[in-house]
Every structure is written in C-alpha cells, then in structure tokens.
N, C-alpha and C. Protein backbone atom coordinates (compact mmCIF):
# COMPACT_ATOMS: atom_id res chain seq x y z
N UNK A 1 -103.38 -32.66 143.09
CA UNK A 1 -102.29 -31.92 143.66
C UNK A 1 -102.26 -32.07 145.18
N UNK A 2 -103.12 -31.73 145.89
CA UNK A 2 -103.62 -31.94 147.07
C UNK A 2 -102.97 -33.06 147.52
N UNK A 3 -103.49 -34.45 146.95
CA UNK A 3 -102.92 -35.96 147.50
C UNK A 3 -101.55 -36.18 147.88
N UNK A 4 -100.96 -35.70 146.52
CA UNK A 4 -99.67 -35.79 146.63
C UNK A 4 -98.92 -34.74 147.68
N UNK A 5 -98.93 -33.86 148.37
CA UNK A 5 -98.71 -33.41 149.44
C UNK A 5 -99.26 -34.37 150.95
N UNK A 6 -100.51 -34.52 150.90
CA UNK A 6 -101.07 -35.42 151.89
C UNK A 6 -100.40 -36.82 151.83
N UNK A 7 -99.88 -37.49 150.66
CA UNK A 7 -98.91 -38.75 150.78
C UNK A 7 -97.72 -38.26 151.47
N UNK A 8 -97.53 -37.49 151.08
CA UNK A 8 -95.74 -37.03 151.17
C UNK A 8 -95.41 -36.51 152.90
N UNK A 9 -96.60 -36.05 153.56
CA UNK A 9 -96.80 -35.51 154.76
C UNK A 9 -97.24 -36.78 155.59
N UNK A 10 -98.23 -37.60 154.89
CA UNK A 10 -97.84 -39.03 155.64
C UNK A 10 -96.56 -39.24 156.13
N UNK A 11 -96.07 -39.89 154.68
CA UNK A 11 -94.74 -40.60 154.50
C UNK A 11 -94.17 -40.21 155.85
N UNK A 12 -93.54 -38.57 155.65
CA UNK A 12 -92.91 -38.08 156.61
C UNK A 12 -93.38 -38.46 158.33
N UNK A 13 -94.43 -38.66 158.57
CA UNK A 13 -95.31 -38.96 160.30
C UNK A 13 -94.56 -40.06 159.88
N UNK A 14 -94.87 -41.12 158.80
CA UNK A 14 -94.95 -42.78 159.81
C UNK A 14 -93.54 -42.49 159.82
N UNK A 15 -92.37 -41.98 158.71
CA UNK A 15 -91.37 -42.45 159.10
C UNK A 15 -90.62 -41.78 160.34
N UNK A 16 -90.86 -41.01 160.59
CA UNK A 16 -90.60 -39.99 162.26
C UNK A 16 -90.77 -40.79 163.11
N UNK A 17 -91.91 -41.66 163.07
CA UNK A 17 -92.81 -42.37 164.38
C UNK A 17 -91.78 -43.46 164.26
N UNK A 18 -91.34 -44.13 163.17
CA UNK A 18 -90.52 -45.37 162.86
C UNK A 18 -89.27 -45.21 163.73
N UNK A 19 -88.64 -43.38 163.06
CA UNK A 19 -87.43 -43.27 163.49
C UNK A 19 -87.32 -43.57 165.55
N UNK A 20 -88.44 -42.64 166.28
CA UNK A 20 -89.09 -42.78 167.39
C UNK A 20 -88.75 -43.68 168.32
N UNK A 21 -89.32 -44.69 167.47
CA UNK A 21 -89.74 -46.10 168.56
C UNK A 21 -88.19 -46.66 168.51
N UNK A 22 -87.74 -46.65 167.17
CA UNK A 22 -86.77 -47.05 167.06
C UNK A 22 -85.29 -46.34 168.56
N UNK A 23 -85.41 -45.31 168.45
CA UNK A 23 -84.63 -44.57 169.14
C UNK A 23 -84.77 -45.13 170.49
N UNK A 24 -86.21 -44.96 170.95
CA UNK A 24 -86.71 -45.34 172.35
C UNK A 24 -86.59 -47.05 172.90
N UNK A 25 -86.32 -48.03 171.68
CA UNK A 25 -86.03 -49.10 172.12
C UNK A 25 -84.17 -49.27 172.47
N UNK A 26 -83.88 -48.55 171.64
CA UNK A 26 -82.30 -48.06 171.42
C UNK A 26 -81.66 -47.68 172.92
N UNK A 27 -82.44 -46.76 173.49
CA UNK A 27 -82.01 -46.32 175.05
C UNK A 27 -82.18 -47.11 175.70
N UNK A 28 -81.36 -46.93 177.11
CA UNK A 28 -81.57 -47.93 178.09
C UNK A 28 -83.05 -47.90 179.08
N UNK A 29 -83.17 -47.15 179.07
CA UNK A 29 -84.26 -46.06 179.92
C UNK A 29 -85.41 -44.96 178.98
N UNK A 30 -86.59 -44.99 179.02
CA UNK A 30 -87.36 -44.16 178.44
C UNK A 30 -87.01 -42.35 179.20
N UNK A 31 -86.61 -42.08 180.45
CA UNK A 31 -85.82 -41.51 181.20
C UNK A 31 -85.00 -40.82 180.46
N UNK A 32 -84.34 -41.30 179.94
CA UNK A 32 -83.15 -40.98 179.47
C UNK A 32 -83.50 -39.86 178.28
N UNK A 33 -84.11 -39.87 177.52
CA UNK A 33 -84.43 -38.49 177.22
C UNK A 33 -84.80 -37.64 177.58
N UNK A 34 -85.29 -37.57 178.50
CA UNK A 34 -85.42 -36.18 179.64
C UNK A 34 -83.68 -36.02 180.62
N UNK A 35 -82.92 -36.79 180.62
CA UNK A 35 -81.96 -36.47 181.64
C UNK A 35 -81.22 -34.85 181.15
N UNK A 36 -81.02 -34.07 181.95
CA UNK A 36 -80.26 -33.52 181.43
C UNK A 36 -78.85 -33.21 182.32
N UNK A 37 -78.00 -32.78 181.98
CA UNK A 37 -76.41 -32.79 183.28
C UNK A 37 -76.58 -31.08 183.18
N UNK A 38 -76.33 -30.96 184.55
CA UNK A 38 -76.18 -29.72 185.09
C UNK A 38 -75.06 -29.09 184.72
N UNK A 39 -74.25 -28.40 184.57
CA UNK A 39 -73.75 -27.70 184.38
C UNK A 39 -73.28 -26.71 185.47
N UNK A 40 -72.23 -26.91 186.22
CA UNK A 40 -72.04 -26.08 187.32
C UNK A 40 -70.46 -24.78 187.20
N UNK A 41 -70.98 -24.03 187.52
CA UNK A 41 -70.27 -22.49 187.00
C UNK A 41 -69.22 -22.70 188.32
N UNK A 42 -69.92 -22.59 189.91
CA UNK A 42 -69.32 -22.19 190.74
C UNK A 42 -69.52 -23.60 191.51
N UNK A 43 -68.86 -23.36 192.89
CA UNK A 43 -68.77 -24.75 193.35
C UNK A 43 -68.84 -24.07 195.59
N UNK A 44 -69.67 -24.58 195.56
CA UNK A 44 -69.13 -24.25 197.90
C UNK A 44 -69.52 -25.41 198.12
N UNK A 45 -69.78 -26.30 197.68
CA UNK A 45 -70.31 -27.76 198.62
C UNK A 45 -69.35 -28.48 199.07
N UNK A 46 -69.08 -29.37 200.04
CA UNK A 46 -68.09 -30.52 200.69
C UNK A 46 -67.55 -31.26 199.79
N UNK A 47 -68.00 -31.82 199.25
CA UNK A 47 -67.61 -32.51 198.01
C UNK A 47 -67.49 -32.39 196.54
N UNK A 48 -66.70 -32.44 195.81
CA UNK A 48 -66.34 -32.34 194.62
C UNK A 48 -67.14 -33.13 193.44
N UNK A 49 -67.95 -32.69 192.81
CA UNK A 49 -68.60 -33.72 191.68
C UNK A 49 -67.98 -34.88 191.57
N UNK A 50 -68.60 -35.95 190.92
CA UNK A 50 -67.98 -37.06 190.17
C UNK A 50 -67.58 -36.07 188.97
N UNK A 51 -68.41 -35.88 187.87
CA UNK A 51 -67.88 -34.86 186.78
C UNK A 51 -67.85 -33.43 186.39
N UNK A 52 -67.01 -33.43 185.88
CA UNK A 52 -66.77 -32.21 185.39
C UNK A 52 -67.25 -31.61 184.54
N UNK A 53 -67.83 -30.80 183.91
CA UNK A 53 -67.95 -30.55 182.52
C UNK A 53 -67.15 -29.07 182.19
N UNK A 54 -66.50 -28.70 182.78
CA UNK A 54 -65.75 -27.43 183.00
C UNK A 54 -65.22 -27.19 184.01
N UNK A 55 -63.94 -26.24 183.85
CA UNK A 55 -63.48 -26.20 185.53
C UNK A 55 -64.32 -25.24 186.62
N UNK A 56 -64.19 -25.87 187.98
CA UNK A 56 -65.17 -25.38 188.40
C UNK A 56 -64.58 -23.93 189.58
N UNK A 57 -65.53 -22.76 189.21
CA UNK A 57 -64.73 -21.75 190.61
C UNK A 57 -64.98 -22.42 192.14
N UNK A 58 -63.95 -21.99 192.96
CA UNK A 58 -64.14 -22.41 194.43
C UNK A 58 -64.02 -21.72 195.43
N UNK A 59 -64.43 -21.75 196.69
CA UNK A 59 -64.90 -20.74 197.60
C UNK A 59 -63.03 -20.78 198.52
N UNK A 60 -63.26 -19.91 199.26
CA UNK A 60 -62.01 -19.52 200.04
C UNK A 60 -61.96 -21.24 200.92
N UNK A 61 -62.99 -21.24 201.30
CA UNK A 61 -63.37 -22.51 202.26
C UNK A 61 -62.87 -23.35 201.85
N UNK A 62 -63.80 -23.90 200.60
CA UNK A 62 -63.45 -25.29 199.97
C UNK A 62 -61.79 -25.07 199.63
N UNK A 63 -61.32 -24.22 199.16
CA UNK A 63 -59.78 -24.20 198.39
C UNK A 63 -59.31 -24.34 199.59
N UNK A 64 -59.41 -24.21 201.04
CA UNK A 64 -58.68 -24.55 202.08
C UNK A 64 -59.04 -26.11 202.64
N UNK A 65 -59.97 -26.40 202.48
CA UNK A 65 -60.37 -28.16 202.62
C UNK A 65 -59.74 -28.86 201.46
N UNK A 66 -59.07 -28.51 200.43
CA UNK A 66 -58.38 -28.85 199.19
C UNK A 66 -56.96 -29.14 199.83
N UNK A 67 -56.73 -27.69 199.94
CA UNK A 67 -55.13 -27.83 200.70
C UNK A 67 -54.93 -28.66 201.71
N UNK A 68 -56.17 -29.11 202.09
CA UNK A 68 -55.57 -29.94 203.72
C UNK A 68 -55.91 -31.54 203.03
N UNK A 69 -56.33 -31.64 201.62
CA UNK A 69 -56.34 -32.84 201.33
C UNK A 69 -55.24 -33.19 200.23
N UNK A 70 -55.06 -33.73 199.29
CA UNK A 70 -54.41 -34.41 198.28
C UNK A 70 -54.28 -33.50 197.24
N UNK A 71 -54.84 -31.89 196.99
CA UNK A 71 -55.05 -31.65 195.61
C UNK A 71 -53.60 -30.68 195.55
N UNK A 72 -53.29 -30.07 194.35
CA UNK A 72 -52.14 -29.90 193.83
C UNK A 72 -52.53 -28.14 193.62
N UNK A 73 -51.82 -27.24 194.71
CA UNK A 73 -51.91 -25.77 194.31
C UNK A 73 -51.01 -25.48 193.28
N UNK A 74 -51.47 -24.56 192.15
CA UNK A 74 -51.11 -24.19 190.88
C UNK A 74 -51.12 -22.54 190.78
N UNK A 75 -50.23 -22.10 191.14
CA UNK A 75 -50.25 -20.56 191.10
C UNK A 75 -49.94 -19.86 189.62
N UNK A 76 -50.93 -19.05 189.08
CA UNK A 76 -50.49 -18.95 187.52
C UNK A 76 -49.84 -17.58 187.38
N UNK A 77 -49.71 -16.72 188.73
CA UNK A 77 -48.93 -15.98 188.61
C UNK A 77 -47.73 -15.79 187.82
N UNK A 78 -46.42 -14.38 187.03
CA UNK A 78 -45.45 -14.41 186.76
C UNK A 78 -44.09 -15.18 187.87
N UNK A 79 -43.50 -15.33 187.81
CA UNK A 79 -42.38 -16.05 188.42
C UNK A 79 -41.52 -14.99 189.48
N UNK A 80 -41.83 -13.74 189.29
CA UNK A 80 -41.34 -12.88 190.76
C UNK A 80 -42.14 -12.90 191.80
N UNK A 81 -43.89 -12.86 190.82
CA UNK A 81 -44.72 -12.43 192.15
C UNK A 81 -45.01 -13.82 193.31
N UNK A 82 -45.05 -15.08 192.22
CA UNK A 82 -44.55 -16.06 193.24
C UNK A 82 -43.27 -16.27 193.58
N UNK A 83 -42.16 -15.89 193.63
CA UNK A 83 -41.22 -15.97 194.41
C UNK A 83 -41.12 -14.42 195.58
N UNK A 84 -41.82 -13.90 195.53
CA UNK A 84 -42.20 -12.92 196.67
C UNK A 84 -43.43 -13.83 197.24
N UNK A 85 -43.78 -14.28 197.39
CA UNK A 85 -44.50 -14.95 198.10
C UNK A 85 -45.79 -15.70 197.66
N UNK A 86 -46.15 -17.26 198.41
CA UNK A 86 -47.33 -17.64 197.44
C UNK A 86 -48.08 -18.70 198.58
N UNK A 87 -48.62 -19.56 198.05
CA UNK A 87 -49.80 -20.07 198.85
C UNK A 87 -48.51 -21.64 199.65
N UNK A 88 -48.43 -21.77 200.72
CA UNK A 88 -47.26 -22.69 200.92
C UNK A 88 -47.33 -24.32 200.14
N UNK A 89 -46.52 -24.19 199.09
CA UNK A 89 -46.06 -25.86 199.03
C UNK A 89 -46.82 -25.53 197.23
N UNK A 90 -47.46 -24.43 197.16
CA UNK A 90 -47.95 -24.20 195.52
C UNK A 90 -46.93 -24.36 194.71
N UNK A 91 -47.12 -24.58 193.59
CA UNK A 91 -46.61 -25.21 191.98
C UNK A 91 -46.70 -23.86 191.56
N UNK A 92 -45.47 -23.05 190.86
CA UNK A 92 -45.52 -21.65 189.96
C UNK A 92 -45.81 -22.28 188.55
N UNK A 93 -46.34 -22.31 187.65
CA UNK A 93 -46.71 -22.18 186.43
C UNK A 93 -47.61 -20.68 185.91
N UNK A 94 -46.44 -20.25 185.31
CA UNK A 94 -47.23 -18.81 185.06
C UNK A 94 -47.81 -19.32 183.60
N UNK A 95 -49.39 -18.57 183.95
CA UNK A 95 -49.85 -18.76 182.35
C UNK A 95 -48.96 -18.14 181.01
N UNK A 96 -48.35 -17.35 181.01
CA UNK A 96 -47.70 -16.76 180.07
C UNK A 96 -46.68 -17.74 179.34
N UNK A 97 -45.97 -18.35 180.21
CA UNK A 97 -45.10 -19.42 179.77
C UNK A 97 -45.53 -20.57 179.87
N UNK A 98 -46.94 -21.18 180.37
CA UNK A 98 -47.15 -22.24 180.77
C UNK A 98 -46.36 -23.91 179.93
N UNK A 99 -45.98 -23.38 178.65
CA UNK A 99 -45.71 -24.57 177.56
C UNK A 99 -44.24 -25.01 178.42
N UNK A 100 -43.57 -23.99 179.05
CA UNK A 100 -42.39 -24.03 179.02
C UNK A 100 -42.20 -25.40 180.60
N UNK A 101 -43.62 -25.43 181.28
CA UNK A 101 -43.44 -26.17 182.36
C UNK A 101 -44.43 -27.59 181.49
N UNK A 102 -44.20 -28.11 180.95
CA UNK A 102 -45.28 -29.01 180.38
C UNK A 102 -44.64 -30.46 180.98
N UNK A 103 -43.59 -31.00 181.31
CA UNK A 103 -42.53 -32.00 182.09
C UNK A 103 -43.65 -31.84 183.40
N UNK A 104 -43.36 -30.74 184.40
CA UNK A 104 -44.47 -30.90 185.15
C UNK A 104 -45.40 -30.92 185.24
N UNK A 105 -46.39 -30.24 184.50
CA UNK A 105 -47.98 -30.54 183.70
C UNK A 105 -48.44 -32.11 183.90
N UNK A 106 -47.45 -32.74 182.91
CA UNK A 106 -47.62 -33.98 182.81
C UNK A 106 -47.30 -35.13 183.88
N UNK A 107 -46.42 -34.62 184.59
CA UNK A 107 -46.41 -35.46 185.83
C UNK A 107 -47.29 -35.53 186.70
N UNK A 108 -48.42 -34.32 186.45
CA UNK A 108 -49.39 -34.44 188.10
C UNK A 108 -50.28 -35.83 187.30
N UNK A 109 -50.97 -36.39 188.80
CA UNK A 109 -51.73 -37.55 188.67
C UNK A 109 -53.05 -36.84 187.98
N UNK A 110 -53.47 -37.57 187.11
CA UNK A 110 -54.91 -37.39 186.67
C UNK A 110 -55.98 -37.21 187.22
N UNK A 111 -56.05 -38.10 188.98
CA UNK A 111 -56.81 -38.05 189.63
C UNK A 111 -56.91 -37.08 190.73
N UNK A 112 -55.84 -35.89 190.68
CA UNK A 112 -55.75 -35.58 191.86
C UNK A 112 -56.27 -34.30 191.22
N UNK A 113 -57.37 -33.36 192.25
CA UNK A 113 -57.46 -31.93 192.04
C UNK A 113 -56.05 -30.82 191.62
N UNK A 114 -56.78 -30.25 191.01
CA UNK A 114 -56.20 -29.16 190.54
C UNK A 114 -56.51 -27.89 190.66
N UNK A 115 -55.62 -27.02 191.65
CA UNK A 115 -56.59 -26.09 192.15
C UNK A 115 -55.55 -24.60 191.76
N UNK A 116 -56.42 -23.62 190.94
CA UNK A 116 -55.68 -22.81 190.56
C UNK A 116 -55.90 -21.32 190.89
N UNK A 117 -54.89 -20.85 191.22
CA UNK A 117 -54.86 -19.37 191.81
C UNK A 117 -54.08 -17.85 191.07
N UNK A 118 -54.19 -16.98 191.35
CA UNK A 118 -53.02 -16.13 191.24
C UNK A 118 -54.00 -14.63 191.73
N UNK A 119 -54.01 -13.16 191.40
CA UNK A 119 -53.43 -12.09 192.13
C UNK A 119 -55.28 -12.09 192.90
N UNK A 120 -56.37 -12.42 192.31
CA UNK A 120 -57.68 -12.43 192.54
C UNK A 120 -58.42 -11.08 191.98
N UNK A 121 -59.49 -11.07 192.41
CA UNK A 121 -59.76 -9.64 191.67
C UNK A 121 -60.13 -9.75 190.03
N UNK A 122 -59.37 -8.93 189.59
CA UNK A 122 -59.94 -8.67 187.90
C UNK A 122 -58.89 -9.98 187.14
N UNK A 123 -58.26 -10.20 188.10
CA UNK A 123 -56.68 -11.23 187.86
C UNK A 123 -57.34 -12.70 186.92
N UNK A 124 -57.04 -12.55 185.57
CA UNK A 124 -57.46 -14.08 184.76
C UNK A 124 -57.11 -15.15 184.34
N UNK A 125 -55.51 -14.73 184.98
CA UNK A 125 -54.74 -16.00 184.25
C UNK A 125 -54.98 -17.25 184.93
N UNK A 126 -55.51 -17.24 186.18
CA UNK A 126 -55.94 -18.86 186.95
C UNK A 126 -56.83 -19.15 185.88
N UNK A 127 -57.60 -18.62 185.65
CA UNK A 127 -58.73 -19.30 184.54
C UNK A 127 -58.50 -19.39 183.48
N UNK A 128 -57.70 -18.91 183.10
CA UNK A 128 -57.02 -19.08 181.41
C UNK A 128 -56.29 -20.75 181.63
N UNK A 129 -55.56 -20.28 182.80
CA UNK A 129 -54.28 -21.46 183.20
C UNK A 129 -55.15 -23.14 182.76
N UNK A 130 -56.51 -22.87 184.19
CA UNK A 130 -57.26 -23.59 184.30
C UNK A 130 -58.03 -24.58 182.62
N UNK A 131 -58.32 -23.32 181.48
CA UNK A 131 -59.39 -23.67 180.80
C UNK A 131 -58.45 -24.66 179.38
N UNK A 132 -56.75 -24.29 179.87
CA UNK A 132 -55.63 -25.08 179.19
C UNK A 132 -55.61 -26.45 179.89
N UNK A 133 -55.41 -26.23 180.93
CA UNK A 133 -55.26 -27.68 181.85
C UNK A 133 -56.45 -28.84 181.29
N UNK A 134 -57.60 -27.97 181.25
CA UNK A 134 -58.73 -29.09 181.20
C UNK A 134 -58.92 -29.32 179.75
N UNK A 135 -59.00 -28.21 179.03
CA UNK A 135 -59.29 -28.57 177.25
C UNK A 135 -57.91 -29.18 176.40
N UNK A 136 -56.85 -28.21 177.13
CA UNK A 136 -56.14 -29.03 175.81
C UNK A 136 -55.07 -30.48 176.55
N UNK A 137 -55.05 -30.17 177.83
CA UNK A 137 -54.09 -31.35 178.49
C UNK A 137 -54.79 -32.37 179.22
N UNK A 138 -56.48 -31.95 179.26
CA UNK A 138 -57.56 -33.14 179.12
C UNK A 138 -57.04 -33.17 181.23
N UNK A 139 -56.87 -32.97 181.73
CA UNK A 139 -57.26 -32.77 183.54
C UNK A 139 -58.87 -32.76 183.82
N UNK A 140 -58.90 -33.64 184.66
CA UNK A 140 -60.52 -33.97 184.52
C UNK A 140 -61.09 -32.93 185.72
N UNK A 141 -59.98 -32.46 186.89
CA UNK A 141 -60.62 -32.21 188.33
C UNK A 141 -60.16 -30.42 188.20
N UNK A 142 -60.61 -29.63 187.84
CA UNK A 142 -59.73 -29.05 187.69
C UNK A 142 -60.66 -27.55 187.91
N UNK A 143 -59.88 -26.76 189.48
CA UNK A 143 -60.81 -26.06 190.53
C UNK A 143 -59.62 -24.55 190.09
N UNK A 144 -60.59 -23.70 190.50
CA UNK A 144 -60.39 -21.87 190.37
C UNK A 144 -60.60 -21.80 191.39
N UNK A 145 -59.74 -21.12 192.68
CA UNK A 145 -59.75 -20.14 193.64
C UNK A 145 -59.54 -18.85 192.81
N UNK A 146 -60.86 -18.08 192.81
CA UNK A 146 -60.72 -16.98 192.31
C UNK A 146 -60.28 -15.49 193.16
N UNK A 147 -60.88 -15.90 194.50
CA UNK A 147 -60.85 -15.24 195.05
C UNK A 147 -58.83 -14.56 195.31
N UNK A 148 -58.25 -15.90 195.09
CA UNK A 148 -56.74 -15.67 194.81
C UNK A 148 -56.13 -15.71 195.95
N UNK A 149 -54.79 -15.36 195.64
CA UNK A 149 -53.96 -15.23 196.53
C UNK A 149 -53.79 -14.06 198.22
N UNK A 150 -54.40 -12.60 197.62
CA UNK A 150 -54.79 -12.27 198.29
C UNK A 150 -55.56 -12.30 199.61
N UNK A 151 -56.87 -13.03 199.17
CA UNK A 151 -57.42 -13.28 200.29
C UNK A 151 -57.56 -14.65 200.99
N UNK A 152 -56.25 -15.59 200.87
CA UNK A 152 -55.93 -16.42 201.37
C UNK A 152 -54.95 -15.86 202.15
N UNK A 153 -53.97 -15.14 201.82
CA UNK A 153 -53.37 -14.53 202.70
C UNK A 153 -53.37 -13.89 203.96
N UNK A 154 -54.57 -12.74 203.68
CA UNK A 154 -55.71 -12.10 204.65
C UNK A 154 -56.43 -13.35 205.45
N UNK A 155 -56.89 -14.28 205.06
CA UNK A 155 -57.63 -15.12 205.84
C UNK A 155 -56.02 -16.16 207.13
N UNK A 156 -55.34 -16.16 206.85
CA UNK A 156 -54.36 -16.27 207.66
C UNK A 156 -53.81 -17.61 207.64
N UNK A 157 -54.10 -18.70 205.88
CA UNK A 157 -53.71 -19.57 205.53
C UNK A 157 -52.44 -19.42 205.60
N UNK A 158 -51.30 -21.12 205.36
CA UNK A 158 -50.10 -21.00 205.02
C UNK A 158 -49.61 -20.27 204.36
N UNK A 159 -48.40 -19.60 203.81
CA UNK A 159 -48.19 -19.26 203.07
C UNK A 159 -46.53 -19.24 203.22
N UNK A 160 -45.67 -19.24 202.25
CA UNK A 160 -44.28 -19.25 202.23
C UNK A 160 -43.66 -17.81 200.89
C-alpha cells in the first residue's frame, strides 16, 4: 500500500520538475518570474508611465502640466454645471449621458492623455467617466483630477 502512494508522489515531483525546466527554458529571462508590474493608484511625478494598468489619479500640479501640454480636459459634470462654468477649452461629457457623446469619444487620438474632472470632493463621476473610457472604449492614457474643478479654480487656473 505504502509503494503505491510513494510511486504516485514520485510520479507527481519528476513530472512538476519536467513541467519547471520546461517553463524556465520557455521564458526569455530566468528574471522573469520574479518581475512583477506595479500597480499605481495615484500619480505626482513629471512624467506619465509608459503603462497603464488603470486610470491613474492626478495631483492639481501635474493636471496643470497636462493642460499646458497636448492632453484632452474631460469634464464629467451635468451639462448646466459646465455651462456655468468649467476648466477653459474642457470637453463636457457628463457621465450620466456619456453614450449619447460616443462620435466624440471616438474621435479623441488614442495617444493623447485623458484627463478627467468634475465637482471634486465626494464628486465620482470623473472616475466612473474615467473607468468607461479605459475598460470599455479601451483609452490607454487615461488621468483623474480628483481634486476637481473646484480647486483648479481656487488655484487661479484658466477657466471659461
């Protein structure tokens, strides 16, 4: 009785060890099973990842080094509170209706940031807006000013 457990518990080692080597010749790098990708929640650095793995929140700072470069403001506010006023030259897409702007959705460049805002505070629809943009319409760059509209305002950015 014994043996036959001790074969069978073999079996199982060599073929593990088989599966193993096999795997490890398979990779490019022995490395490479230890790599792991970070995962970043929030974002204040100068530069923007190569990847993404989620959209990332952004500081008052960086969302103003955004605006002075190429990226595309996305206000997910309702459609009064940005037409009472919003971040200057921002895109209204309110999350509530967002399907209804999908013509413009699809026109922004793939490559260009995407930086999304609205009231700040307890306020969620930038991140709702945001977690549509990237999962279901596949936007690879795609940034949360959480801090919002508010305190871009207060800080004494553009605004129209």
């Amino acid at each position: 009785m014994n043996y036959i457990y001790f074969k069978q518990i073999f079996i199982i080692i060599v073929f593990g060890s088989f599966l193993g080597l096999l795997r490890n010749f398979l990779l490019d790098s022995p490395l490479d099973l230890i790599k792991v990708k970070k995962v970043v929640s929030s974002f204040d650095g100068t530069e923007l990842p190569d990847e993404f793995l989620e959209p990332l929140s952004i500081s008052l700072e960086m969302s103003y080094a955004l605006y002075n470069s190429n990226a595309i403001f996305i206000d997910a506010r309702v459609e009064d509170d940005y037409k009472n006023e919003h971040i200057k030259n921002a895109i209204n897409i309110p999350f509530e209706t967002y399907e209804d702007y999908e013509d413009e959705i699809f026109s922004f460049d793939e490559d260009t940031p995407l930086v999304l805002y609205c009231g700040g505070g307890e306020c969620e629809l930038s991140t709702n807006l945001a977690y549509v943009l990237f999962d279901d319409y596949e936007f690879e760059k795609v940034l949360i000013f959480k801090a919002g509209y508010p305190s871009w305002k207060e800080s004494g950015y553009p605004i129209e």
